[in-house]
C-alpha atoms as a PDB file:
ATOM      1  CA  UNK A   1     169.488  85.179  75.726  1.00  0.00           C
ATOM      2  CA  UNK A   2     171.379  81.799  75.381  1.00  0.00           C
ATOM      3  CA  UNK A   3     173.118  81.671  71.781  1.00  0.00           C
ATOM      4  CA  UNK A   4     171.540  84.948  70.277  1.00  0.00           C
ATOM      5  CA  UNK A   5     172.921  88.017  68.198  1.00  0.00           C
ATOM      6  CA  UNK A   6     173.209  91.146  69.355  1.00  0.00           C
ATOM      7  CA  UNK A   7     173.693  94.847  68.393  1.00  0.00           C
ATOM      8  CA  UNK A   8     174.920  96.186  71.443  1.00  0.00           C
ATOM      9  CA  UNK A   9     175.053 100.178  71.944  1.00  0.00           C
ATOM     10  CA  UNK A  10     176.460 102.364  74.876  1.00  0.00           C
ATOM     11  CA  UNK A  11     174.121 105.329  75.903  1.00  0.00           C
ATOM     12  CA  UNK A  12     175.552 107.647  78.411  1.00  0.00           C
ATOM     13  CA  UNK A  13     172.494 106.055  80.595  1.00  0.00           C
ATOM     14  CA  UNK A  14     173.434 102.363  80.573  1.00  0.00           C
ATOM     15  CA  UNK A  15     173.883  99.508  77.618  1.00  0.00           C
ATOM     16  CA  UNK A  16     171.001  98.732  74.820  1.00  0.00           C
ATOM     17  CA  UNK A  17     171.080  95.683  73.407  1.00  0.00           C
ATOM     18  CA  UNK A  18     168.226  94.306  70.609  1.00  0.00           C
ATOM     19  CA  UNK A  19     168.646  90.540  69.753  1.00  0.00           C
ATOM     20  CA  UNK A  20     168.120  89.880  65.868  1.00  0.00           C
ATOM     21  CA  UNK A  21     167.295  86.937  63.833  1.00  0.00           C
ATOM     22  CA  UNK A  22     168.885  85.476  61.266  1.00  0.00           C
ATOM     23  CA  UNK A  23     168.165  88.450  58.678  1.00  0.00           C
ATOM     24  CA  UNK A  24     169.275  90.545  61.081  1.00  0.00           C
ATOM     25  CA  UNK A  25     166.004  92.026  61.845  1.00  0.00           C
ATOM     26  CA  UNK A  26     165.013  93.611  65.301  1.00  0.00           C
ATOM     27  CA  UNK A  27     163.210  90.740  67.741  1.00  0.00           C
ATOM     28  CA  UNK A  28     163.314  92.447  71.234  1.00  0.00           C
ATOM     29  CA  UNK A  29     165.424  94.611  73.029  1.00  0.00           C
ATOM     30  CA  UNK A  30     167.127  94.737  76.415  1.00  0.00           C
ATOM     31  CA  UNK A  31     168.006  98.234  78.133  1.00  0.00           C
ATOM     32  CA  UNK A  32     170.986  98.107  81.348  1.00  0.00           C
ATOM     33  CA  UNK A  33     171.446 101.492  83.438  1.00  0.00           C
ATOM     34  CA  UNK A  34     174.631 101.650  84.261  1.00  0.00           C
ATOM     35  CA  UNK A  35     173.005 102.345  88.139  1.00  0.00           C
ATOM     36  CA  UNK A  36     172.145  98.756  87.662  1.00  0.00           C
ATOM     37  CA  UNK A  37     175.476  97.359  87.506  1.00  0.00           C
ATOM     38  CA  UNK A  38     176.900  96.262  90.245  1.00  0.00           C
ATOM     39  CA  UNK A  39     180.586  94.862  88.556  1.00  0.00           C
ATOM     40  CA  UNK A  40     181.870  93.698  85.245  1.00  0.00           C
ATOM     41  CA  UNK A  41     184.690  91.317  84.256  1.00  0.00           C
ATOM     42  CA  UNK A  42     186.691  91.579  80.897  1.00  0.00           C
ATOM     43  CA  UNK A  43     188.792  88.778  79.633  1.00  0.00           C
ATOM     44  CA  UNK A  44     190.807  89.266  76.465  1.00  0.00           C
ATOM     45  CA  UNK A  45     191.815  86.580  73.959  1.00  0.00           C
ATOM     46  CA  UNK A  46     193.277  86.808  70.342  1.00  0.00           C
ATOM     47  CA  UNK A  47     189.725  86.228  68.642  1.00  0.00           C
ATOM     48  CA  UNK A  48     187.024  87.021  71.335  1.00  0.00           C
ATOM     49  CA  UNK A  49     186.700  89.213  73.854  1.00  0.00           C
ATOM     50  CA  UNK A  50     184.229  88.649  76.738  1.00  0.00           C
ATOM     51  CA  UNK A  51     182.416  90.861  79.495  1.00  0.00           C
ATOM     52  CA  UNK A  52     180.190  89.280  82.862  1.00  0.00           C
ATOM     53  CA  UNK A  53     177.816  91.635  83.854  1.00  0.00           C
ATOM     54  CA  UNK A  54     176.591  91.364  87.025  1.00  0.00           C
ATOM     55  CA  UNK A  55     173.683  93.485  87.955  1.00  0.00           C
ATOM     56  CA  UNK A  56     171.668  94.097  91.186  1.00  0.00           C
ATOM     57  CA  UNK A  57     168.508  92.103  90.394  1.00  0.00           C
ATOM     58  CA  UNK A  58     170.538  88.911  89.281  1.00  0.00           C
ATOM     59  CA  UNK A  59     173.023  86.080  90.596  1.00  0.00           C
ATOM     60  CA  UNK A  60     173.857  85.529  87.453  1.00  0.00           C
ATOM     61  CA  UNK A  61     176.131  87.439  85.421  1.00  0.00           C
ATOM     62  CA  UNK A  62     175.109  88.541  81.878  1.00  0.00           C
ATOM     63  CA  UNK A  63     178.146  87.143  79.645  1.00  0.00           C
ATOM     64  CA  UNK A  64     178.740  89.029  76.109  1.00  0.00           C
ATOM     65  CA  UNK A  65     180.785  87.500  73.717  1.00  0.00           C
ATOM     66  CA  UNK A  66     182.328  89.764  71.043  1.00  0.00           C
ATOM     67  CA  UNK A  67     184.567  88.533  68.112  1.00  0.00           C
ATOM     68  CA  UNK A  68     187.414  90.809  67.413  1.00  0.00           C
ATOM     69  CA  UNK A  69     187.278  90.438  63.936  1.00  0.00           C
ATOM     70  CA  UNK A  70     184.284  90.790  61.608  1.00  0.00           C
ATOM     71  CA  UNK A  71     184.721  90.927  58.010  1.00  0.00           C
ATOM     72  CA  UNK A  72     182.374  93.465  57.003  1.00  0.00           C
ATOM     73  CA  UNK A  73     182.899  95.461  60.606  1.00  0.00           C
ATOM     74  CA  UNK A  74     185.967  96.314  60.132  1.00  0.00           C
ATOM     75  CA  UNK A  75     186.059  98.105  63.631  1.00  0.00           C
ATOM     76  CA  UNK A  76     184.756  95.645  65.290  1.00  0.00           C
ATOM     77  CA  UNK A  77     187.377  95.527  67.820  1.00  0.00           C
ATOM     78  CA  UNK A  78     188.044  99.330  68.390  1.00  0.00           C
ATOM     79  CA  UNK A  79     184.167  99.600  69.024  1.00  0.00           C
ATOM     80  CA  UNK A  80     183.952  96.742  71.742  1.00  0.00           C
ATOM     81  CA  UNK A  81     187.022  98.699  73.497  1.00  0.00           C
ATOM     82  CA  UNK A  82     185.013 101.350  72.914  1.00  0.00           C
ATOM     83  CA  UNK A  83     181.753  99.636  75.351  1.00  0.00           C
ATOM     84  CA  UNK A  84     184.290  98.837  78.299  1.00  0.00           C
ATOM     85  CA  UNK A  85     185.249 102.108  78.083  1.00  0.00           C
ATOM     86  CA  UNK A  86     182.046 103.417  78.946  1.00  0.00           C
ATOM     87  CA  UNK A  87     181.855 100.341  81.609  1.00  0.00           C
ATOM     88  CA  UNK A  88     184.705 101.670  83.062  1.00  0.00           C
ATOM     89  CA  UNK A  89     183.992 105.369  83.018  1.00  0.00           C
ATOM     90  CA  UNK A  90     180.330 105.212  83.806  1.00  0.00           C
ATOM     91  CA  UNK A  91     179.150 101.551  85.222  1.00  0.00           C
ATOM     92  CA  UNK A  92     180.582 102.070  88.878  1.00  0.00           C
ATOM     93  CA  UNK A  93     180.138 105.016  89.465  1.00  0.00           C
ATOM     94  CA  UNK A  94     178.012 105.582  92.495  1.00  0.00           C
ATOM     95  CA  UNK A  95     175.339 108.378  93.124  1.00  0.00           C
END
């Protein structure tokens, strides 16, 4: 998962994310419940914003790295806000 793209989505169950390729095509895919998710950290900068994962069946926490600006996305940032959100609403919860 080391230097790879990502389309990540927000289901009301938990996070998808599919790593692409160069051409942007589909090469696996990655599904989080948000049951799974144990905490999450968000740090903020002018360009990038990232989010540490950290999940009940690892030590390590998954980072995400998100530019805020995309030139051809131009929501880019609004829809990353958009996936704490859902962190935030749904991720720590507890049943």
């Amino acid at each position: 998962m080391i230097n790879s793209m990502y389309i990540v989505s927000a289901t009301k169950k938990g996070l998808l994310m599919v790593r692409t390729n160069a051409l942007n095509e589909p090469i696996e895919s990655v599904f989080i419940p948000f049951k799974e998710i144990k905490s999450f950290k968000v740090k903020k900068g002018f360009l990038r914003i990232v989010i540490d994962i950290f999940t009940k069946k690892s030590e390590k926490p998954l980072t995400m790295r998100f530019n805020t600006f995309i030139l051809p996305i131009k929501k880019q940032k609004q829809n990353t806000e958009q996936i704490i959100k859902l962190l935030e609403s749904n991720a720590l919860k507890r049943d």
